[in-house]
Protein backbone atom coordinates (compact mmCIF):
# COMPACT_ATOMS: atom_id res chain seq x y z
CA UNK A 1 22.01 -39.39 6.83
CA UNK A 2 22.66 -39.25 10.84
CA UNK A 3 19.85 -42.19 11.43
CA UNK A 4 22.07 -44.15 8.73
CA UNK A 5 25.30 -43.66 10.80
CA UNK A 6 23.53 -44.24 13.70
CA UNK A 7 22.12 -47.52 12.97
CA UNK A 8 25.41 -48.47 11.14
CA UNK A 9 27.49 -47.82 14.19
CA UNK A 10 25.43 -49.92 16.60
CA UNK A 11 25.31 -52.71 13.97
CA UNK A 12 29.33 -52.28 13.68
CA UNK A 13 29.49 -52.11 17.76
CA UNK A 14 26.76 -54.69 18.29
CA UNK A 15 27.72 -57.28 15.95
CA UNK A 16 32.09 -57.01 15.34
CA UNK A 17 31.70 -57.38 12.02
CA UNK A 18 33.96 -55.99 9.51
CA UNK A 19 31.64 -55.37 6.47
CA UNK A 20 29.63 -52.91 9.16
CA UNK A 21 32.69 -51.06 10.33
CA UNK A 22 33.99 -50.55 6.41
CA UNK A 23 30.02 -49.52 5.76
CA UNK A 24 30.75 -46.89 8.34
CA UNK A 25 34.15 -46.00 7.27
CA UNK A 26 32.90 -44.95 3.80
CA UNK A 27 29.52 -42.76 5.15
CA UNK A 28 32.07 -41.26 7.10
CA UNK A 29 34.41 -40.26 4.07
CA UNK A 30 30.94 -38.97 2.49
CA UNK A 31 29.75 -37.03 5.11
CA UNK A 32 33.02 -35.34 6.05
CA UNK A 33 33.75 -34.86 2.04
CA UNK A 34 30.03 -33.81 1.08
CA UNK A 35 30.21 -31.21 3.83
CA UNK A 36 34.12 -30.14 3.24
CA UNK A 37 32.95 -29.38 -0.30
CA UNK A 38 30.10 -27.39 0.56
CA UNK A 39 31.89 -25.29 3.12
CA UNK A 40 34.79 -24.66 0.83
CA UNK A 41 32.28 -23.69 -2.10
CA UNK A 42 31.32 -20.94 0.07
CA UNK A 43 34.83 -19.23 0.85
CA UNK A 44 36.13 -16.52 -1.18
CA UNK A 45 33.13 -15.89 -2.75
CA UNK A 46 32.01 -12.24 -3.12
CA UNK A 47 28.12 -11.39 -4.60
CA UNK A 48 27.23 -7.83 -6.07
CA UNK A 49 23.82 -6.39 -6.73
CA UNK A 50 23.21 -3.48 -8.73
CA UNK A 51 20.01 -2.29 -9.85
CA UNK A 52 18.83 -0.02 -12.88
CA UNK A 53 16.13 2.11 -10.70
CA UNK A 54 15.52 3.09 -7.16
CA UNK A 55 11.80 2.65 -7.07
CA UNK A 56 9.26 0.58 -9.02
CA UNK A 57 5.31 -0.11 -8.83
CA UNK A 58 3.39 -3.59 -7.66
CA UNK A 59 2.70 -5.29 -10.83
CA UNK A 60 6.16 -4.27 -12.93
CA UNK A 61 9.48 -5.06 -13.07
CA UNK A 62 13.16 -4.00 -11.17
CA UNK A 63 15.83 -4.87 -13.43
CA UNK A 64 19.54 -4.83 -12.49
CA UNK A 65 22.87 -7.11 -12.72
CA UNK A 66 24.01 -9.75 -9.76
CA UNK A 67 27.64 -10.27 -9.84
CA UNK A 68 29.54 -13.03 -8.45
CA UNK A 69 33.14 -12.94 -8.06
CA UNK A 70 35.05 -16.23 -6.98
CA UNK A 71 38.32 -15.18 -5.26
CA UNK A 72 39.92 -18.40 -4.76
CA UNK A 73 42.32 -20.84 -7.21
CA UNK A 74 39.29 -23.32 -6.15
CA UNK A 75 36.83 -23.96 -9.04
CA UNK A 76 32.71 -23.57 -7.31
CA UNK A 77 30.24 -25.72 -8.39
CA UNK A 78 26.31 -26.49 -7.44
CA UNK A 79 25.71 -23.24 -6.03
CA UNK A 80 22.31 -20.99 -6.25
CA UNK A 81 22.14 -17.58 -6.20
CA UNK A 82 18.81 -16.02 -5.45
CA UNK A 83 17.06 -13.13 -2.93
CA UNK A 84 16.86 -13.46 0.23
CA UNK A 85 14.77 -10.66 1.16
CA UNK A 86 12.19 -8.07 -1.15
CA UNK A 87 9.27 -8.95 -2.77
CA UNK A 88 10.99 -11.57 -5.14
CA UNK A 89 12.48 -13.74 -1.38
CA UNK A 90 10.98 -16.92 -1.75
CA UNK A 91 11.22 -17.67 -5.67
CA UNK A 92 14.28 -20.04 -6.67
CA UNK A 93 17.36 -19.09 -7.31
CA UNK A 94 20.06 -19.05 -10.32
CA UNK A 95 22.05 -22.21 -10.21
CA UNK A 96 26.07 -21.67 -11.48
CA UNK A 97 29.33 -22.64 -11.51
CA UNK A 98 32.49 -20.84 -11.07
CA UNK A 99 36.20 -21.54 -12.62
CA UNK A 100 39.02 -20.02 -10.72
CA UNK A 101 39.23 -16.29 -10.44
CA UNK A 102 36.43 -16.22 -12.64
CA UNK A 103 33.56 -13.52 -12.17
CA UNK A 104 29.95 -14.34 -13.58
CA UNK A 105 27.25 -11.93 -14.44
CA UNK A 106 24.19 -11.97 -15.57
CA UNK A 107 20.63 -9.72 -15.93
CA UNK A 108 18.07 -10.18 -13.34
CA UNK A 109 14.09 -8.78 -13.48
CA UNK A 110 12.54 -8.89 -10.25
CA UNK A 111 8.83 -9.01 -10.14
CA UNK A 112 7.23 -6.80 -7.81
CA UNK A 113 4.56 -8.22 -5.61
CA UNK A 114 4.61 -6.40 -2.84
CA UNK A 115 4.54 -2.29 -1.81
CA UNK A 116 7.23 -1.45 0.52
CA UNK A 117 10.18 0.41 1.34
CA UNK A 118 13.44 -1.75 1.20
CA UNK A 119 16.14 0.13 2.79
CA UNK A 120 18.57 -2.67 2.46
CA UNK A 121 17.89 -6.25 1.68
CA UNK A 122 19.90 -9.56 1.48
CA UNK A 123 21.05 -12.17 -1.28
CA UNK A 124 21.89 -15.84 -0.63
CA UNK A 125 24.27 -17.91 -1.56
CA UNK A 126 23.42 -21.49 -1.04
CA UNK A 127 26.41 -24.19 -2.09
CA UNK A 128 25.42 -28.11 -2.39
CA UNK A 129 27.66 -31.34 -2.19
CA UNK A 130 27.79 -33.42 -5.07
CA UNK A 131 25.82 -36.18 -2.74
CA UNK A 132 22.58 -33.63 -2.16
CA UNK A 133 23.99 -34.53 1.54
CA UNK A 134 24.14 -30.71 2.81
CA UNK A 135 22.43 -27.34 1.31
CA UNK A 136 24.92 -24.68 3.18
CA UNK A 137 23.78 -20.71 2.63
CA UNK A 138 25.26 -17.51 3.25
CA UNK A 139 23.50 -13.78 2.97
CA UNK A 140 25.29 -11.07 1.69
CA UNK A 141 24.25 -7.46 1.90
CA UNK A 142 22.18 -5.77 -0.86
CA UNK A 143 23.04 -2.01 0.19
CA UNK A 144 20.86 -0.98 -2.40
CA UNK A 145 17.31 0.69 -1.18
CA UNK A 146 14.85 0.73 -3.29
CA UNK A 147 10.72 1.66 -3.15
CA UNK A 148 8.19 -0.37 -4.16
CA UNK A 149 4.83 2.00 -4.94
CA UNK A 150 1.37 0.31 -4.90
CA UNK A 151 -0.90 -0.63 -7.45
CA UNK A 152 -2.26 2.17 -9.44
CA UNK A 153 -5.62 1.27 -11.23
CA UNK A 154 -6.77 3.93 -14.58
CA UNK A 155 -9.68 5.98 -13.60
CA UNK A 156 -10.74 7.95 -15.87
CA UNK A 157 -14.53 7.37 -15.09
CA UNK A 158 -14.02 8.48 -11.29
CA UNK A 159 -17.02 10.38 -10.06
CA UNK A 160 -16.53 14.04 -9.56
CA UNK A 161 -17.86 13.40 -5.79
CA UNK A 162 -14.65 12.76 -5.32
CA UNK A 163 -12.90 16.04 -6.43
CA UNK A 164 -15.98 18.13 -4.21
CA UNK A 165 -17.81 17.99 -7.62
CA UNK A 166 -21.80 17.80 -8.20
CA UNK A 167 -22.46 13.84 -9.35
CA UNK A 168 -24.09 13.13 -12.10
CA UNK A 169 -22.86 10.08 -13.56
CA UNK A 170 -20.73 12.17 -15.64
CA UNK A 171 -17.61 12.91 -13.96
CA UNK A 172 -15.16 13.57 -17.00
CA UNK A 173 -17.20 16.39 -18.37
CA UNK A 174 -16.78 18.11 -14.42
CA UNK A 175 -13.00 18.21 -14.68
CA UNK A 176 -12.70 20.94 -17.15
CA UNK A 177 -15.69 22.62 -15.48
CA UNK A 178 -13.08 23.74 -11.99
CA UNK A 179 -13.53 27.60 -12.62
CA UNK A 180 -12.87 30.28 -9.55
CA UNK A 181 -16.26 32.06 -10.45
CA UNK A 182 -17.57 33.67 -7.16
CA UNK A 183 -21.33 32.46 -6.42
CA UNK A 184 -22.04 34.18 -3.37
CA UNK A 185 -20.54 36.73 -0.30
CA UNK A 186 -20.98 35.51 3.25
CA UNK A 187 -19.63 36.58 6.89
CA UNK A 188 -16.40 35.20 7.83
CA UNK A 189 -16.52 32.06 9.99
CA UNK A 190 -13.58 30.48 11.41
CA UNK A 191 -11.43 28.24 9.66
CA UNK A 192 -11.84 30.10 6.31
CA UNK A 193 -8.35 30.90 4.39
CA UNK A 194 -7.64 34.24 4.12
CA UNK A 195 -7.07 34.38 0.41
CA UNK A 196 -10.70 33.98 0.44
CA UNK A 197 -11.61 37.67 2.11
CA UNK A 198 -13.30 39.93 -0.38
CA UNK A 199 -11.95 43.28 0.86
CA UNK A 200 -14.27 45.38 -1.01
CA UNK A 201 -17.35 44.13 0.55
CA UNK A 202 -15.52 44.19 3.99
CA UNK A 203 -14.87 47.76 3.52
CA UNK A 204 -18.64 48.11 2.77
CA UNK A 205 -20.14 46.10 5.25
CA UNK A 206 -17.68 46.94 8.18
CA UNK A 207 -16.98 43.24 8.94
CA UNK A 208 -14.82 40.05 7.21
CA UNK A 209 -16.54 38.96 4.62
CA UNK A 210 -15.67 36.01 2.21
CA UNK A 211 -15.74 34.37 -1.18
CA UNK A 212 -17.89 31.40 -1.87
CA UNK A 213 -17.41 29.71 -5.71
CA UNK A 214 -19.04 27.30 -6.93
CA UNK A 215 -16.23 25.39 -7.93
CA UNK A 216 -12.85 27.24 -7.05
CA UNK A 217 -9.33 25.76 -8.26
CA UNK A 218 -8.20 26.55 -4.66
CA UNK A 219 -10.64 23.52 -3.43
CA UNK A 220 -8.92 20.81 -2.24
CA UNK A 221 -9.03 17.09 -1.88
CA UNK A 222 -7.81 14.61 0.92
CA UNK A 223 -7.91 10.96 1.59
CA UNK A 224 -8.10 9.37 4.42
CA UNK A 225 -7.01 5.77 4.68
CA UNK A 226 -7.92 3.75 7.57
CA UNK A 227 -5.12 1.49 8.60
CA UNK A 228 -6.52 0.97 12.48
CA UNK A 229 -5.75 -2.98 13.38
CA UNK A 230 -8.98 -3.77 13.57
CA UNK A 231 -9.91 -2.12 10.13
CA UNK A 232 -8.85 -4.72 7.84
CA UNK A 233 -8.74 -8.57 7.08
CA UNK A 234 -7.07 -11.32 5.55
CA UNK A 235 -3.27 -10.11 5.78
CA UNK A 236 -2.63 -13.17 8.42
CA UNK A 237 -3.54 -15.83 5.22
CA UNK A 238 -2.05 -14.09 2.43
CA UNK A 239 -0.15 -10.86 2.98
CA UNK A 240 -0.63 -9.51 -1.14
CA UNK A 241 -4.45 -10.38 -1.33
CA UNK A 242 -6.32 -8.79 1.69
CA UNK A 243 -8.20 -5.78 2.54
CA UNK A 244 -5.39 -3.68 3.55
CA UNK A 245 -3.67 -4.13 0.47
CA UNK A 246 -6.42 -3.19 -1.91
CA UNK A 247 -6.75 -0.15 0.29
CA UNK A 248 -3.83 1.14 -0.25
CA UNK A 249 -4.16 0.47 -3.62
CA UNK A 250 -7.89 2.63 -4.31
CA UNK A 251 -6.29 5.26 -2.71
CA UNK A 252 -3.48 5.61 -4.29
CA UNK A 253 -5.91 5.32 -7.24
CA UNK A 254 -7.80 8.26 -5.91
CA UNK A 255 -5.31 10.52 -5.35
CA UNK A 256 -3.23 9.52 -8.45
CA UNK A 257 -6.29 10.49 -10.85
CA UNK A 258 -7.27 13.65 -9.00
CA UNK A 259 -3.08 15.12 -9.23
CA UNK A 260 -3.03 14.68 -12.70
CA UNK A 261 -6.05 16.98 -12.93
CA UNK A 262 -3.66 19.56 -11.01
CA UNK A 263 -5.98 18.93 -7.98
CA UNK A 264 -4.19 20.14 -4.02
CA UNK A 265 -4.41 16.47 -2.49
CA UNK A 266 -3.59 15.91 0.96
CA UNK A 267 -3.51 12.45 2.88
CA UNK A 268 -4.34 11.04 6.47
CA UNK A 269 -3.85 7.56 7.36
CA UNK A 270 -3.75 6.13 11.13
CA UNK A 271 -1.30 3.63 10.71
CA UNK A 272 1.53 2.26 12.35
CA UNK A 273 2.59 5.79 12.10
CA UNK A 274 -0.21 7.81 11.82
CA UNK A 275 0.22 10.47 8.35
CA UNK A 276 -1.20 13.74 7.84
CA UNK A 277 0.06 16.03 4.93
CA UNK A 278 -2.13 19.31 3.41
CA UNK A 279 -3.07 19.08 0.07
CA UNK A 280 -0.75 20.22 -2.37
CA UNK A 281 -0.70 19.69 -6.19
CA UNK A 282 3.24 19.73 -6.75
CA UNK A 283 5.26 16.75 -8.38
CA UNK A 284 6.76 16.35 -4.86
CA UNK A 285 3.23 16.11 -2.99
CA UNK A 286 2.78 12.99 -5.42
CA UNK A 287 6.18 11.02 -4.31
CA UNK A 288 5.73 12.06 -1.00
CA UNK A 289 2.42 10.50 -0.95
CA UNK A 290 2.76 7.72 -2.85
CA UNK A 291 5.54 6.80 -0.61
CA UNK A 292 3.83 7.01 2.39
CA UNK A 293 1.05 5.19 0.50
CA UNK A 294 4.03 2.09 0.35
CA UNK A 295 5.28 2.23 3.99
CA UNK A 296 2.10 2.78 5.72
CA UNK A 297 0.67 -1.30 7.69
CA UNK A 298 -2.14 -1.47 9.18
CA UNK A 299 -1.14 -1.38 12.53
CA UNK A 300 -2.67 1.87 13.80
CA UNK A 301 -4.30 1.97 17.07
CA UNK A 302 -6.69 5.46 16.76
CA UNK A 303 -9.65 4.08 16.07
CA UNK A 304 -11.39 5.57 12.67
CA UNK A 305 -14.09 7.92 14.64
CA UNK A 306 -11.47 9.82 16.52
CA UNK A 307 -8.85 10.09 13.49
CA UNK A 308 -11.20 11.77 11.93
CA UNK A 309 -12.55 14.17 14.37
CA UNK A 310 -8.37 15.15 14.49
CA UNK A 311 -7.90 15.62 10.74
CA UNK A 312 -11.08 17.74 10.74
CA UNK A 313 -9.07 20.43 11.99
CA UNK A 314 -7.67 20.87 8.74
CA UNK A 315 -10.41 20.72 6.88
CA UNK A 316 -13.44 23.68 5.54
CA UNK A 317 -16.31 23.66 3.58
CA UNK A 318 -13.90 24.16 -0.01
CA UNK A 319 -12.64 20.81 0.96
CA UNK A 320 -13.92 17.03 -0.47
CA UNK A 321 -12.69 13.88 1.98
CA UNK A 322 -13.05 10.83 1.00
CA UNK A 323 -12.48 8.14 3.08
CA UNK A 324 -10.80 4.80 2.36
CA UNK A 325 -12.24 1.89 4.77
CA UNK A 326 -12.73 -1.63 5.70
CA UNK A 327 -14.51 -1.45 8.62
CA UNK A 328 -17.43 -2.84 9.82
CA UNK A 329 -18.30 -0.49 12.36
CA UNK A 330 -20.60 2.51 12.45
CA UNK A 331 -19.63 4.49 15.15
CA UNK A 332 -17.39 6.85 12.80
CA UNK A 333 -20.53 7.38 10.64
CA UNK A 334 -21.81 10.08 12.72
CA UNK A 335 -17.89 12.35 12.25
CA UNK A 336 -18.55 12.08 8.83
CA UNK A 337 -22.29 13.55 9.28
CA UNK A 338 -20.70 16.14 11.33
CA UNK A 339 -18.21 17.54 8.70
CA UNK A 340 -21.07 17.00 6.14
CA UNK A 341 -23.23 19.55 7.96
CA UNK A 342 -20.29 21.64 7.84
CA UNK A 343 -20.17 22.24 4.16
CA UNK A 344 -17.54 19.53 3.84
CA UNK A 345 -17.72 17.30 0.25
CA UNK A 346 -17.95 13.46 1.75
CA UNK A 347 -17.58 10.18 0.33
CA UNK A 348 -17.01 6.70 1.33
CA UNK A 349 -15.07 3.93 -0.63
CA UNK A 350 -16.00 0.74 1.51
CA UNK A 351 -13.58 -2.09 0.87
CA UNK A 352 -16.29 -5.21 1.20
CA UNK A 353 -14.00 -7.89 3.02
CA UNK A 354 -16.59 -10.39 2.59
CA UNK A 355 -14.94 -10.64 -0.59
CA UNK A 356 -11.93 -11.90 1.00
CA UNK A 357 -13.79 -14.80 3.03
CA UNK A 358 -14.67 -12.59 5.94
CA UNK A 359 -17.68 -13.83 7.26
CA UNK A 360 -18.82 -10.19 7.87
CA UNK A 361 -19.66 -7.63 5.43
CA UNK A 362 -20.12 -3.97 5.43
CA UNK A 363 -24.05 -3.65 4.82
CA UNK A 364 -24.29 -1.87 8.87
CA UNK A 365 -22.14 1.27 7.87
CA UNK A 366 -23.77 1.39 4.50
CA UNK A 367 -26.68 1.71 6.01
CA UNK A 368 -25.87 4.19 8.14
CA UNK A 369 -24.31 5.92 5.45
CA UNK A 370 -27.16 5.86 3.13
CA UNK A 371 -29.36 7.30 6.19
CA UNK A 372 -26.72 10.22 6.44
CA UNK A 373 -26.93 10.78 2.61
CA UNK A 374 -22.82 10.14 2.46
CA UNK A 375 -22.14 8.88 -1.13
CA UNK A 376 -20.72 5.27 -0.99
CA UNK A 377 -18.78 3.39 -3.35
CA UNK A 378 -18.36 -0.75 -2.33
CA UNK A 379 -15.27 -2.05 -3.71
CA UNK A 380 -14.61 -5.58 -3.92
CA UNK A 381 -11.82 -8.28 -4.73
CA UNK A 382 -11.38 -8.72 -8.44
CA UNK A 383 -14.02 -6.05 -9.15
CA UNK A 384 -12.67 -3.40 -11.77
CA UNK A 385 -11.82 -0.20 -9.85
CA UNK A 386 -13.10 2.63 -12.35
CA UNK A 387 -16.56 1.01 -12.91
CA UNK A 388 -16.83 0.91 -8.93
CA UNK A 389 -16.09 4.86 -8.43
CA UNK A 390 -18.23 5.83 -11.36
CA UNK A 391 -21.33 6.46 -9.11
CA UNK A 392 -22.46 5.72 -5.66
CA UNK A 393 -23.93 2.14 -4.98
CA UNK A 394 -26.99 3.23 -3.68
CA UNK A 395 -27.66 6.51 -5.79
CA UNK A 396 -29.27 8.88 -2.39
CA UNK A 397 -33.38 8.77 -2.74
CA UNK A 398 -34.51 12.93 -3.74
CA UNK A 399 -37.30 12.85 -1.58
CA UNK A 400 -34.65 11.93 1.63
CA UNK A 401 -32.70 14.99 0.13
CA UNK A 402 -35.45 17.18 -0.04
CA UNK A 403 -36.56 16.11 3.41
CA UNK A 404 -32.99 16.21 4.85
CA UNK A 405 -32.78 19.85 3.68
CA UNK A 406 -36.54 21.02 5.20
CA UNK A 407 -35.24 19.21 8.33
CA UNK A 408 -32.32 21.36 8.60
CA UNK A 409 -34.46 24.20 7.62
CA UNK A 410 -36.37 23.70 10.39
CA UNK A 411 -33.95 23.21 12.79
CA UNK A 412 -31.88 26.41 11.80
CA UNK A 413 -36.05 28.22 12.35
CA UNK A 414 -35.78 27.46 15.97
């Protein structure tokens, strides 16, 4: 529309003639009228957003009411109502008009695409002249918060590996197998809960000695999620399908599956902020976590090998980790091997990010895993989740068990 007044001006100026000055005269009465009317359309009107729930998952629905409220004698017409911010910002809006006074509601569903924590978020108002000349918008405040929670994926089929359980291709039969039978008596070493002391046999044998079971209902779970920058992929092309998202997502899984077997689950993640909370099996461990689980970006900058070594501090042999990845390195292999040797339960859940057009994969720390007999589960983009944590991808050879085991028998001789 400007190049049309400009070009009709210097005709009108260039030439004298009349016809180009009344041309003018009349895109000049549009312009000023198209944009009068879509200023106006935008005073005295008030927008109100209410919403049914406070918190909702990826993959559902946030219902709630918009309101708008036209405050003038001035009837509104061609404006759009739609978000402006959330996980529902860039689909279109509700076109209306509004009589005087009048106040228009209606139902609204928003779809959930993306885990977060929206403290406050906007909606816009965008008015149009009857000429499609000018598309004027205003924000108003949505003082609303609201959580979105990641994607949860069923898994009934996870391997007990993941609860400190023996493997066996069987995991739903291990669940009800959690008993607090005592297998053994052994010297107190440190790190070892107190609750664990058998005070008889410390009477006896003048000296702390301790509980081992073989499967005690005071074991306890973490998960560590990796969220270091250099971790993850695909979030700069597509910030729902990449490997931090379906990261989030398997652990979330993890731990969601393991608290509703009344499991103590604690989480570490070295994010933006870097997360570290001790396992507990109360409702409140689960919204704490699952919240973190929708806040945390991969932005962290401890890399993976030394945010492990720190959460090993609160971690002893009654404990399973399992570890949540997309790295490519193999550096943090060894940490693992470490808390291994220490009686710690650990897995791997490798998030392949080949799958997501990387043009590496994560065959170098599954091989290194493999060699440190670390159960590893590969997870991939558009794989289904439960199949992937029934059973390790590469089920650990015997004879590099039994060998493992006379190796450390050996070594222990010396």
């Amino acid at each position: 529309m400007v190049a049309l007044l400009v070009v009709v001006a210097f005709y009108a100026l260039g030439t004298g003639f009349d016809f180009f000055f009344r041309f003018l005269y009349v895109l000049l009465l549009v312009t000023g009228v198209g944009f009068a009317w879509a200023w106006l359309n935008l005073r005295g009107i008030d927008v109100r957003v209410s919403r049914d729930a406070n918190r909702g998952r990826v993959g559902g629905y946030l219902a709630g009411q918009v309101s708008v409220v036209n405050r003038t004698g001035m009837p509104k017409s061609w404006l759009e109502v739609a978000e402006a911010t959330g996980p529902s910002a860039n689909t279109s809006g509700r076109g209306l008009a509004l009589a005087r006074e009048q106040v228009r509601s209606w139902s609204i569903r928003t779809y959930l695409t993306k885990r977060g924590v929206y403290r406050s978020g906007q909606v816009r108002l965008v008015s149009q002249d009857p000429f499609g000349l000018f598309r004027l918008r205003r924000n108003f405040l949505d003082r609303h918060p609201y959580i979105v929670f990641p994607a949860l994926e069923p898994l009934p089929n996870l391997d007990a590996r993941f609860a400190g359980l023996p493997g066996d291709g069987r995991a739903t039969r291990h669940w009800d197998q959690i008993t607090t039978d005592v297998a053994s008596i052994r010297s107190y070493a440190e790190g070892d809960s107190m609750r664990r002391i058998h005070w008889p046999y410390t009477a006896r044998m003048n000296e702390l000695m301790v509980k081992e079971f073989d499967m005690g209902l005071s074991a306890e779970a973490w998960v560590l999620l990796d969220m270091h920058h250099t971790s993850h992929y695909g979030a700069a092309s597509d910030d729902v399908n990449n490997t931090e998202e379906l990261s989030v997502s398997v652990a979330a899984s993890i731990i969601d599956r393991l608290m509703d077997q009344t499991m103590p689950v604690g989480l570490a993640a070295n994010g933006d902020q870097e997360h570290i909370y001790r396992p507990d099996s109360s409702p409140e461990q689960r919204g704490r976590l699952m919240e973190t689980l929708s806040e945390v970006r991969a932005y962290g900058q401890r890399p993976l090998q030394d945010f492990i070594f720190a959460v090993s501090a609160h971690l002893n042999q009654y404990n399973a980790l399992t570890v949540v990845t997309a790295s490519v390195e193999t550096q943090w292999v060894a940490s693992l091997s470490d808390l291994r040797r220490q009686g710690v339960g650990v897995a791997v859940v490798l998030v392949d990010r080949s799958s997501f057009g990387s043009p590496t994969d994560v065959s170098a720390p599954m091989e290194e895993l493999s060699a440190n007999l670390i159960p590893t589960y590969i997870v991939r983009r558009g794989n289904e989740l439960d199949q992937a944590l029934q059973k390790p991808v590469r089920e650990i050879p015997q004879s590099w068990v039994i060998r493992a085991a006379l190796g450390d028998v050996a070594g222990g001789s010396k």
